[in-house]
Protein backbone atom coordinates (compact mmCIF):
# COMPACT_ATOMS: atom_id res chain seq x y z
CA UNK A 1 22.77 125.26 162.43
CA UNK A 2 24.03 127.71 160.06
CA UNK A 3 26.65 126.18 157.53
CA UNK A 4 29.99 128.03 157.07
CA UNK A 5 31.36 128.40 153.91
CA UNK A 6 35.49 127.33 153.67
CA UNK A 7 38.06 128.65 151.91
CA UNK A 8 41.22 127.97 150.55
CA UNK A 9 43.53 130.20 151.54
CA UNK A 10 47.33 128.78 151.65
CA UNK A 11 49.38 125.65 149.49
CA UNK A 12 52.19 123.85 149.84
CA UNK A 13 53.57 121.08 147.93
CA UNK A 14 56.82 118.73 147.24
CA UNK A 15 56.31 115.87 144.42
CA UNK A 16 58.27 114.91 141.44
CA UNK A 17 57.70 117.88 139.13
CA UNK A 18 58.84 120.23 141.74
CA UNK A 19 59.51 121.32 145.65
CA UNK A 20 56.67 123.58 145.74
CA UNK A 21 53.31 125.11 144.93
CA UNK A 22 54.89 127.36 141.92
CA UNK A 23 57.42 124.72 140.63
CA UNK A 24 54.62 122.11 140.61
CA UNK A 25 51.93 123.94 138.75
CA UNK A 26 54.72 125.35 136.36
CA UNK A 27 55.71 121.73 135.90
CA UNK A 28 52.02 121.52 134.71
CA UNK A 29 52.18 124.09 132.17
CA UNK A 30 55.07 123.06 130.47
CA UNK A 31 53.81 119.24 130.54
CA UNK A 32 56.61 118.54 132.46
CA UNK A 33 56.93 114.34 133.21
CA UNK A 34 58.61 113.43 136.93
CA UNK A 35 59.13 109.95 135.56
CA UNK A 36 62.03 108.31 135.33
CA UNK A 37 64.64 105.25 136.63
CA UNK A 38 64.13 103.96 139.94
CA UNK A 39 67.03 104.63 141.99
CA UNK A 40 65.39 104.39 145.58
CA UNK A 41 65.51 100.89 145.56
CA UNK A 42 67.74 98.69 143.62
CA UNK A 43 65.60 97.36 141.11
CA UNK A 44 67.99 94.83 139.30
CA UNK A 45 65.25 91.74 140.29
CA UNK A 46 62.11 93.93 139.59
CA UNK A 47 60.28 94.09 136.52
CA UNK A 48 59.03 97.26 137.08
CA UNK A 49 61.60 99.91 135.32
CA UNK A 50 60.09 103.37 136.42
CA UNK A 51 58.81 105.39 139.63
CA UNK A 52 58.20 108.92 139.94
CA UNK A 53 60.92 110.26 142.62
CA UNK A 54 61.21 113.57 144.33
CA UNK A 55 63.99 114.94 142.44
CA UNK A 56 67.46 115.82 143.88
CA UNK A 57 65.49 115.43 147.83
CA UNK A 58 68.77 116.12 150.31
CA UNK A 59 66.82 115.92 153.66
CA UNK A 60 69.53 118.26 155.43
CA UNK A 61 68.16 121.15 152.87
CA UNK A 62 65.43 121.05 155.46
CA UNK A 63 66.21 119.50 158.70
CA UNK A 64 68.90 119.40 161.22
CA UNK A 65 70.85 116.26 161.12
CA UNK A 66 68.62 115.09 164.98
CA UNK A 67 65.70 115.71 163.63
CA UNK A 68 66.12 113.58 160.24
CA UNK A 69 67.04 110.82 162.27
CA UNK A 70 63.44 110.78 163.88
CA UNK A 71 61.26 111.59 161.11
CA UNK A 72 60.26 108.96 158.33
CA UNK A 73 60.96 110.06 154.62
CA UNK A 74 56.78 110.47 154.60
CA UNK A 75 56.64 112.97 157.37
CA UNK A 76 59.55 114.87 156.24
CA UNK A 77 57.38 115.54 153.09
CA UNK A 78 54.24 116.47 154.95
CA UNK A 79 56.04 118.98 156.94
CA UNK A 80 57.75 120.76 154.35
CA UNK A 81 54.87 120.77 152.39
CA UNK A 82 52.60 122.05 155.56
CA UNK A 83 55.12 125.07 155.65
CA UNK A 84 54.85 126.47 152.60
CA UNK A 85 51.01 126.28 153.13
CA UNK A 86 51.09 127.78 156.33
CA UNK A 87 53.15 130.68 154.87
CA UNK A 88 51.86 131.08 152.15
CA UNK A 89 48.20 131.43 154.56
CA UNK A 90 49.78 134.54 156.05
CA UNK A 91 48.07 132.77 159.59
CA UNK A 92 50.01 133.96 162.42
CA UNK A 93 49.39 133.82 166.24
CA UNK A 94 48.22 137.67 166.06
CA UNK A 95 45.02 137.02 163.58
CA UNK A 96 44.47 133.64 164.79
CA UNK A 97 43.95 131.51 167.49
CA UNK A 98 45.80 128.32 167.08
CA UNK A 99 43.75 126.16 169.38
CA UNK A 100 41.34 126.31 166.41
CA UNK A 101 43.63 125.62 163.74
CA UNK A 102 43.40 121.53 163.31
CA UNK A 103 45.43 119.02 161.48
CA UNK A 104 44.03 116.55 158.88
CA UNK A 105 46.99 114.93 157.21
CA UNK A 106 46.64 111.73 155.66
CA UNK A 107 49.34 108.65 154.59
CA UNK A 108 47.92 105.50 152.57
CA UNK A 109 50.40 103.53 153.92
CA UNK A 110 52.83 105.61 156.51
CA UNK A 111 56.59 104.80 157.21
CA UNK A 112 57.23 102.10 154.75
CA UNK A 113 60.59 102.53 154.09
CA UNK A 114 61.16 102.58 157.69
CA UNK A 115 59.12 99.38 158.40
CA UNK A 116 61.22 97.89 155.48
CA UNK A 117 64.65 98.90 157.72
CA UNK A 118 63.49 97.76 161.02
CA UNK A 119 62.42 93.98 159.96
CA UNK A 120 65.56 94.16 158.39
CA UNK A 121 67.28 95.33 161.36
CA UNK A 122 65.39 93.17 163.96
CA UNK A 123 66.16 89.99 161.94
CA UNK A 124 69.71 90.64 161.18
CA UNK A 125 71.01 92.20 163.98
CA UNK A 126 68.34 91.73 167.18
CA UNK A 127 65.86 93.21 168.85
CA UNK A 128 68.51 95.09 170.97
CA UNK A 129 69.29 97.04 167.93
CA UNK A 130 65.38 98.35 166.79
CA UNK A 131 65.61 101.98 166.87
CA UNK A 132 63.75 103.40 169.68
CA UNK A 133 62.01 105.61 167.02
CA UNK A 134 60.88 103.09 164.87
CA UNK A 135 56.99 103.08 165.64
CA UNK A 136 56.87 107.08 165.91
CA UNK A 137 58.54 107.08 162.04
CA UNK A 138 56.72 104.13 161.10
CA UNK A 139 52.89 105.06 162.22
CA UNK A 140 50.63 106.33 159.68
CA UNK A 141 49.41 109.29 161.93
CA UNK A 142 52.64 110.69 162.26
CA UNK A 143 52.89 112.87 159.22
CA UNK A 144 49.70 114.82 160.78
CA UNK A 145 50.96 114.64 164.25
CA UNK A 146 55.07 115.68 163.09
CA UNK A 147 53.24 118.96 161.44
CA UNK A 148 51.02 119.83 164.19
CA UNK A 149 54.20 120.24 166.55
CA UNK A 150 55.77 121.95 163.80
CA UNK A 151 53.28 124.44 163.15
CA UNK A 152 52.16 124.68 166.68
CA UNK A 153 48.39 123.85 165.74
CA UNK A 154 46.61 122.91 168.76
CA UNK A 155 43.01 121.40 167.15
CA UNK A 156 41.54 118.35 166.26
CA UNK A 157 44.44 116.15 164.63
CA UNK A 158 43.62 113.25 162.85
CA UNK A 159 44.90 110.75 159.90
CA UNK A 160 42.27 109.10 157.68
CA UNK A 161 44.16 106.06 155.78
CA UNK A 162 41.26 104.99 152.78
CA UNK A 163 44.36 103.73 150.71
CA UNK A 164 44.25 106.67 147.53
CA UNK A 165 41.68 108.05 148.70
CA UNK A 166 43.59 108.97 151.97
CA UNK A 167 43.83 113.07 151.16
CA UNK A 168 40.50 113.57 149.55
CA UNK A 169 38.78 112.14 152.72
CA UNK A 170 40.83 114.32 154.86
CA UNK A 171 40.39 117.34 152.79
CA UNK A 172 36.58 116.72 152.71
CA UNK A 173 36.48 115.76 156.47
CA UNK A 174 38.10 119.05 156.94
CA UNK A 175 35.74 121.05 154.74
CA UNK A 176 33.21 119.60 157.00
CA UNK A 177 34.36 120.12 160.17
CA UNK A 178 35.00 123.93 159.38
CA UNK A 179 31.54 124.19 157.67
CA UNK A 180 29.81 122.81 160.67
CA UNK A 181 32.01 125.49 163.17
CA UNK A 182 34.19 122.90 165.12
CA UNK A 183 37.48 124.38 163.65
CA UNK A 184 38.24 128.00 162.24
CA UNK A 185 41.45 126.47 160.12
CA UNK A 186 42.47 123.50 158.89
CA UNK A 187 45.89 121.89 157.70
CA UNK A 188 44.58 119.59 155.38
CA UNK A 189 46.11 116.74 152.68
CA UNK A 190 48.47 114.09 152.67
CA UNK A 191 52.00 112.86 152.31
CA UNK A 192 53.13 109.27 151.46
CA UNK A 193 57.03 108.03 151.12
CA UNK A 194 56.47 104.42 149.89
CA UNK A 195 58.97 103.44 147.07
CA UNK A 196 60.81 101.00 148.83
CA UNK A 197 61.76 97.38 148.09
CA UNK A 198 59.24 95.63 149.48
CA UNK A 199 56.63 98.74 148.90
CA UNK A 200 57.78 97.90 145.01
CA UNK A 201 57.34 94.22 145.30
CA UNK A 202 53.94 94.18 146.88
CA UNK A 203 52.86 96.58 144.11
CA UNK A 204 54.38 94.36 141.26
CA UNK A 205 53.06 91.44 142.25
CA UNK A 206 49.78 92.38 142.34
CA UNK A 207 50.05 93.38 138.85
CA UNK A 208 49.15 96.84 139.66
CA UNK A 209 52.53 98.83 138.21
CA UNK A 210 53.68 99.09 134.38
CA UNK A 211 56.42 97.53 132.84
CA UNK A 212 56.47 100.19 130.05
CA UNK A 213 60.09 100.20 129.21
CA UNK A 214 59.80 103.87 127.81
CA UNK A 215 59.07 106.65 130.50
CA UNK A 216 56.66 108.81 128.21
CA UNK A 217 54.63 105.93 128.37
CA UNK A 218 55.06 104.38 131.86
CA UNK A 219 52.13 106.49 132.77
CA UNK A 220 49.47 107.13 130.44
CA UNK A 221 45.62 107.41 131.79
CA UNK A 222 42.62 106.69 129.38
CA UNK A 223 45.29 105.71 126.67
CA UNK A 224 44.18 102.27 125.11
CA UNK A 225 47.92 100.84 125.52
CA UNK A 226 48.12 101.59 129.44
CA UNK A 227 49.12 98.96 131.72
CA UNK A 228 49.28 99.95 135.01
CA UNK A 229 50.85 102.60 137.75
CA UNK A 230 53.42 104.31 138.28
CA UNK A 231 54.57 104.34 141.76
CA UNK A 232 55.05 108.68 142.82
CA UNK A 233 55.62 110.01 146.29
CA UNK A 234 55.25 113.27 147.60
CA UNK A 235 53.23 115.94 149.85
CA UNK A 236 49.96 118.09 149.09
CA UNK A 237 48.70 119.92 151.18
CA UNK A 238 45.88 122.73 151.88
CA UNK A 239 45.07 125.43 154.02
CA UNK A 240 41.23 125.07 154.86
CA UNK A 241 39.69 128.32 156.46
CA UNK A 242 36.17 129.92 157.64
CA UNK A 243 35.29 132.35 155.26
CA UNK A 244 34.35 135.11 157.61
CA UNK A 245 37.70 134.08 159.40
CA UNK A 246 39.69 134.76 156.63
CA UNK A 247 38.27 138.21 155.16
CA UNK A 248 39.04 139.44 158.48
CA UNK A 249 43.23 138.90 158.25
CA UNK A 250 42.83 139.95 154.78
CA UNK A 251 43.49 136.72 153.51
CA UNK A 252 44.16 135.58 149.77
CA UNK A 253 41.83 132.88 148.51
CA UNK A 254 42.41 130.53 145.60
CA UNK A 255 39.21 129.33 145.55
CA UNK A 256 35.72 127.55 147.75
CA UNK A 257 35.29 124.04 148.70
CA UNK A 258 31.38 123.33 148.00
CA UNK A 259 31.16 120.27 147.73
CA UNK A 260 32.69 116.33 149.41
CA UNK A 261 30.89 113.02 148.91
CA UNK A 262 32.57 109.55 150.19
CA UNK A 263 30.97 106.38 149.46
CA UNK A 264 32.10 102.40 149.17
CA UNK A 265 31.74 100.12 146.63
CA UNK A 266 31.61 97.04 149.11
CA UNK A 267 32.94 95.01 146.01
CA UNK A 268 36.37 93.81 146.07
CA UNK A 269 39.67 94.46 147.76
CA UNK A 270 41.39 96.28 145.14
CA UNK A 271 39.71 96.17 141.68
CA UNK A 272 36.86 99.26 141.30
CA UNK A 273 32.97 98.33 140.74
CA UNK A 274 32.81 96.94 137.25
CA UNK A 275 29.80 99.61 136.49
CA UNK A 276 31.77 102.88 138.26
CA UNK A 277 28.60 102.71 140.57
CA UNK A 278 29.99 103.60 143.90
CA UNK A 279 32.44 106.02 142.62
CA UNK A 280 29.41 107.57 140.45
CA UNK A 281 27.42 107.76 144.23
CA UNK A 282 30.37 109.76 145.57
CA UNK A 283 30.14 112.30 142.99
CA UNK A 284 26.71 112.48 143.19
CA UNK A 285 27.03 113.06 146.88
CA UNK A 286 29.16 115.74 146.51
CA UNK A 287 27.29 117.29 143.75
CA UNK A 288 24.42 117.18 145.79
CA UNK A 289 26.14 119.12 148.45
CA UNK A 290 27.69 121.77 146.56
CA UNK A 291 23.77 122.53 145.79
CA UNK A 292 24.87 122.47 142.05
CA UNK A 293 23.75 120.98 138.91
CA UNK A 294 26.21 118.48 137.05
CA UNK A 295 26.45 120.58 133.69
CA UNK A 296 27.78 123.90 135.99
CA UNK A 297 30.88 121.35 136.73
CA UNK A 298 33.45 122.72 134.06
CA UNK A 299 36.53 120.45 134.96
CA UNK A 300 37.06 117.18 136.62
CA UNK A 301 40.53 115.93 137.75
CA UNK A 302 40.19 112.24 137.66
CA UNK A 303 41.75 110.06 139.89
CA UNK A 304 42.92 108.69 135.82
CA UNK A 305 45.73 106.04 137.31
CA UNK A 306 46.98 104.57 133.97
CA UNK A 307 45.27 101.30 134.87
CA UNK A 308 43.08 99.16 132.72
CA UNK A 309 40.28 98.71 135.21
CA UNK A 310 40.20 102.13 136.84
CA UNK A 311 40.25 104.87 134.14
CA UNK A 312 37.11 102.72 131.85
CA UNK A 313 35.31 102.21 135.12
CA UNK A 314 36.30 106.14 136.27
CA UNK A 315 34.79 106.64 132.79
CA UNK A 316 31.38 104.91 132.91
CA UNK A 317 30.81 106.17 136.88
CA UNK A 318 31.52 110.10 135.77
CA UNK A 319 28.82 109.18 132.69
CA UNK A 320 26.23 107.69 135.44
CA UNK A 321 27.07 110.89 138.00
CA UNK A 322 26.89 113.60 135.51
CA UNK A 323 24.53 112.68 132.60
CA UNK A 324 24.27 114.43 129.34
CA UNK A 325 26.97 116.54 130.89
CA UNK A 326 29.54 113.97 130.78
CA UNK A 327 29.95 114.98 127.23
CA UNK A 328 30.92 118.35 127.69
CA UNK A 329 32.42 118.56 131.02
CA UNK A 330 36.65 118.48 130.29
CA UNK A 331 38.39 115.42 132.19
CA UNK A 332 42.11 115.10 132.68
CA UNK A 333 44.46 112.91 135.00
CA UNK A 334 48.09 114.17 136.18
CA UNK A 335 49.13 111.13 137.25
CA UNK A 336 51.25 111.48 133.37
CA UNK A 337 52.85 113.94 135.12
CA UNK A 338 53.52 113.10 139.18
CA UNK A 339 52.61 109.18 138.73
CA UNK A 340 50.44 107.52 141.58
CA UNK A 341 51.58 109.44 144.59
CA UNK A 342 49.03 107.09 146.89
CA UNK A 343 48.12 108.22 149.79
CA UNK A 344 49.04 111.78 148.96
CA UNK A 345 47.85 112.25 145.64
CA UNK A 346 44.41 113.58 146.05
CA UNK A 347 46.10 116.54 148.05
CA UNK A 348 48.53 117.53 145.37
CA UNK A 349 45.65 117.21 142.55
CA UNK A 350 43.05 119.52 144.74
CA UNK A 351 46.08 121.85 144.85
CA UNK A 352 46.45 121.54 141.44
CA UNK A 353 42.63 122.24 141.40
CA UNK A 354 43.04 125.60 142.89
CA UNK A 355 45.95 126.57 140.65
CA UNK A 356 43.82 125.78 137.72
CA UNK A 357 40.88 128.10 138.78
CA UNK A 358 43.42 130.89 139.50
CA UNK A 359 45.41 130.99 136.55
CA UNK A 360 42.19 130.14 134.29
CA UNK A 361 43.88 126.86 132.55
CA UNK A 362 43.22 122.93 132.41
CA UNK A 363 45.86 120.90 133.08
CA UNK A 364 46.45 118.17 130.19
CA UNK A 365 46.11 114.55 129.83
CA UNK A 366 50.03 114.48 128.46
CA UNK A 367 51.92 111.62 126.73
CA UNK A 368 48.76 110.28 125.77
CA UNK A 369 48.24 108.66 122.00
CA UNK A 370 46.00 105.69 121.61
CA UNK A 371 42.32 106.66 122.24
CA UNK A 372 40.13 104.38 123.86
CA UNK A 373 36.27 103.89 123.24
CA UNK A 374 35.90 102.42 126.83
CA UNK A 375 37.32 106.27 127.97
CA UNK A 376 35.92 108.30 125.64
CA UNK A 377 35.12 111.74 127.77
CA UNK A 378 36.96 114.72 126.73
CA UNK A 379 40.46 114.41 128.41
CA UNK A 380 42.29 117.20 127.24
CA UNK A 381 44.93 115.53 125.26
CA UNK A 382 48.58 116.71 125.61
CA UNK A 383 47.98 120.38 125.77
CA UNK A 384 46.91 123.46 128.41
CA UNK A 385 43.72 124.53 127.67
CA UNK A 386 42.59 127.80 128.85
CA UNK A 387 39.56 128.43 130.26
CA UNK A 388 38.02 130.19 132.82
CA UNK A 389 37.40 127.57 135.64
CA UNK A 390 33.91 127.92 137.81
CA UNK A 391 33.11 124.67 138.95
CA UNK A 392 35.66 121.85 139.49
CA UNK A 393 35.64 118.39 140.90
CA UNK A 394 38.70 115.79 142.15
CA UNK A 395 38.34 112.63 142.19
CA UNK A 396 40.17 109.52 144.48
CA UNK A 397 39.18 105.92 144.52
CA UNK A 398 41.28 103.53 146.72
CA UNK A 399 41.72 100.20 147.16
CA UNK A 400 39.05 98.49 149.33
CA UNK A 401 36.39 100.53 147.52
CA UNK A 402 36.97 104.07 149.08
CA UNK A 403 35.98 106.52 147.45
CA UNK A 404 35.63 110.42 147.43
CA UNK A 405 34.92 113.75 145.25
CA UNK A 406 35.35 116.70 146.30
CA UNK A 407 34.14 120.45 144.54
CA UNK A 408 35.09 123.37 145.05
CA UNK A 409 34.51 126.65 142.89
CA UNK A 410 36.18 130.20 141.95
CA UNK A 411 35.69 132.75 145.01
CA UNK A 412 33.23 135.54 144.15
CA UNK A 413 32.59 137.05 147.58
């Protein structure tokens, strides 16, 4: 079979350093932090201080006032995110045929907030009183199904929950479904809605969030005074396309997806192999795919989450995937900027990817201070770099041990 090669060709995202593609990527630039008070949830019993928040979100900006009422704060996200994608694409019915455009759209965790509700609901008030809509807002599929009907897209639609590695799969599932010919387009990323109470609590008590008590340093990756996540939410997502497919509308492409390796860790439930093994497998993987060598990898966004176990074990698997290289190649994390958006975050950082190769600039490491010797790769500290981008890789490791790279390079015909 021949392989296909897949493009990138439309982006769309809503997170807490902006409402789309341009704002977000601006927000990059000027090392702009979404961090701040909670005020989803009413935090008075919580430890935790800090989330990163979509800012100033009015739903009815959006949707009519009906169709609010049926879509979870998740799937509202993924849609308007799968818009601005899908317009930005230029894909209409004319140049394409939409039984071949497919849907992979991924949520860590899915309606939440609305599973939060409904207990609350069915406990206080009956079972008389569920909403009738509470399993289609609640389901973790429905972000991928809600933008399918949207957009019309009449392919393969599925939803890949590997906790934070949710979007990466999907976007690498994607990439190879396309290579392999089974789809000529794909709406590709994730979305996830989860600050919540109990969403906070669960979170907290597993000793996975900070209780930084200063927002510039609620979030720090690779910094030796991190202590944890902060909780983001948000939508990234990707327009996926056939090469051939897409010089033939006249398409604009960002950039090529070479490259997707997934492995597991098969080690614990939510703390990463000690030795960055299996996450050092999945880069491999997808190093081996994109038919590259590891020192032709200029960039790597790292999946960098601000906790103590991931970013030195992040560290020690990109030293055991990449060699000698690991001391050149320039690592950064913008979780400092958008927090831990979950589910959703490997689709805004391949977005941010593609930004990166187009405007020829590395996004920075920012608030960071304290160096580390257990994360000693070159993490571009606090400010833009330019440089022009060939090669980059994103990284997302989830709890159970998922895990998943993905490559892709600047488009040169």
């Amino acid at each position: 079979m021949v392989e296909k090669r897949v493009v990138i060709t439309g982006l769309g995202a809503i997170n807490p350093i902006g409402k789309s593609t341009k704002e977000t990527f601006e927000g990059i630039k000027e090392k702009r932090c979404g961090i701040d008070k909670i005020s989803l949830v009413n935090s008075e019993n919580y430890k935790t201080l800090f989330d990163a928040e979509v800012k100033d979100y009015d739903p009815l900006e959006y949707f009519e006032v009906k169709q609010v009422k049926k879509l979870d704060r998740s799937s509202q996200f993924a849609i308007i995110a799968a818009k601005e994608a899908f317009e930005d694409s230029g894909i209409t019915t004319e140049n394409t045929d939409f039984e071949r455009i497919g849907v992979f759209v991924s949520s860590g965790i899915g309606g939440l907030s609305t599973l939060q509700n409904q207990c609350e609901v069915n406990y206080e008030k009956g079972n008389n009183r569920v909403s009738p809509m509470f399993v289609p807002r609640s389901i973790a599929n429905m972000p991928a199904g809600n933008i399918a009907i949207e957009l019309g897209a009449k392919g393969e639609s599925i939803s890949i929950v590997s906790a934070c590695a949710s979007s990466t799969h999907a976007i690498g599932e994607a990439y190879r479904s396309i290579k392999f010919g089974y789809e000529d387009v794909i709406i590709a990323g994730g979305a996830e809605a989860s600050i919540c109470g109990v969403g906070l609590a669960g979170f907290e008590n597993m000793k996975a969030l900070t209780h930084a008590t200063d927002k510039n340093r609620a979030s720090i990756p690779f910094d030796k005074e991190r202590s944890g996540f902060v909780m983001g939410e948000g939508a990234g997502i990707l327009i996926l396309e056939e090469l051939e497919h897409a010089k033939a509308r006249g398409a604009k492409i960002y950039a090529e997806l070479i490259g997707y390796g997934a492995t597991s860790d098969s080690y614990h439930i939510t703390s990463p192999s000690p030795d960055g093994e299996g996450a050092a497998r999945a880069m491999t993987r997808a190093i081996e795919d994109a038919k590259i060598q590891p020192e032709e990898i200029d960039y790597i966004n790292a999946h960098g989450t601000s906790t103590s176990l991931n970013d030195s074990c992040e560290t020690k698997a990109i030293k055991k995937a990449l060699g000698d290289a690991s001391k050149k190649v320039m690592v950064s994390s913008t979780k400092g900027n958008i927090g831990h958006l979950l589910g959703a975050a490997g689709g805004v950082e391949a977005l941010i990817c593609a930004k990166a190769i187009e405007e020829k600039i590395v996004p920075p490491t920012i608030n960071y201070k304290e160096p580390d010797e257990e994360c000693d790769l070159d993490i571009v500290p606090n400010e833009v770099r330019k440089a022009d981008l060939k090669i980059v890789m994103s990284n997302s490791l989830g709890f159970g041990g998922h895990n998943a790279s993905i490559i892709m390079k600047k488009y040169e015909g």
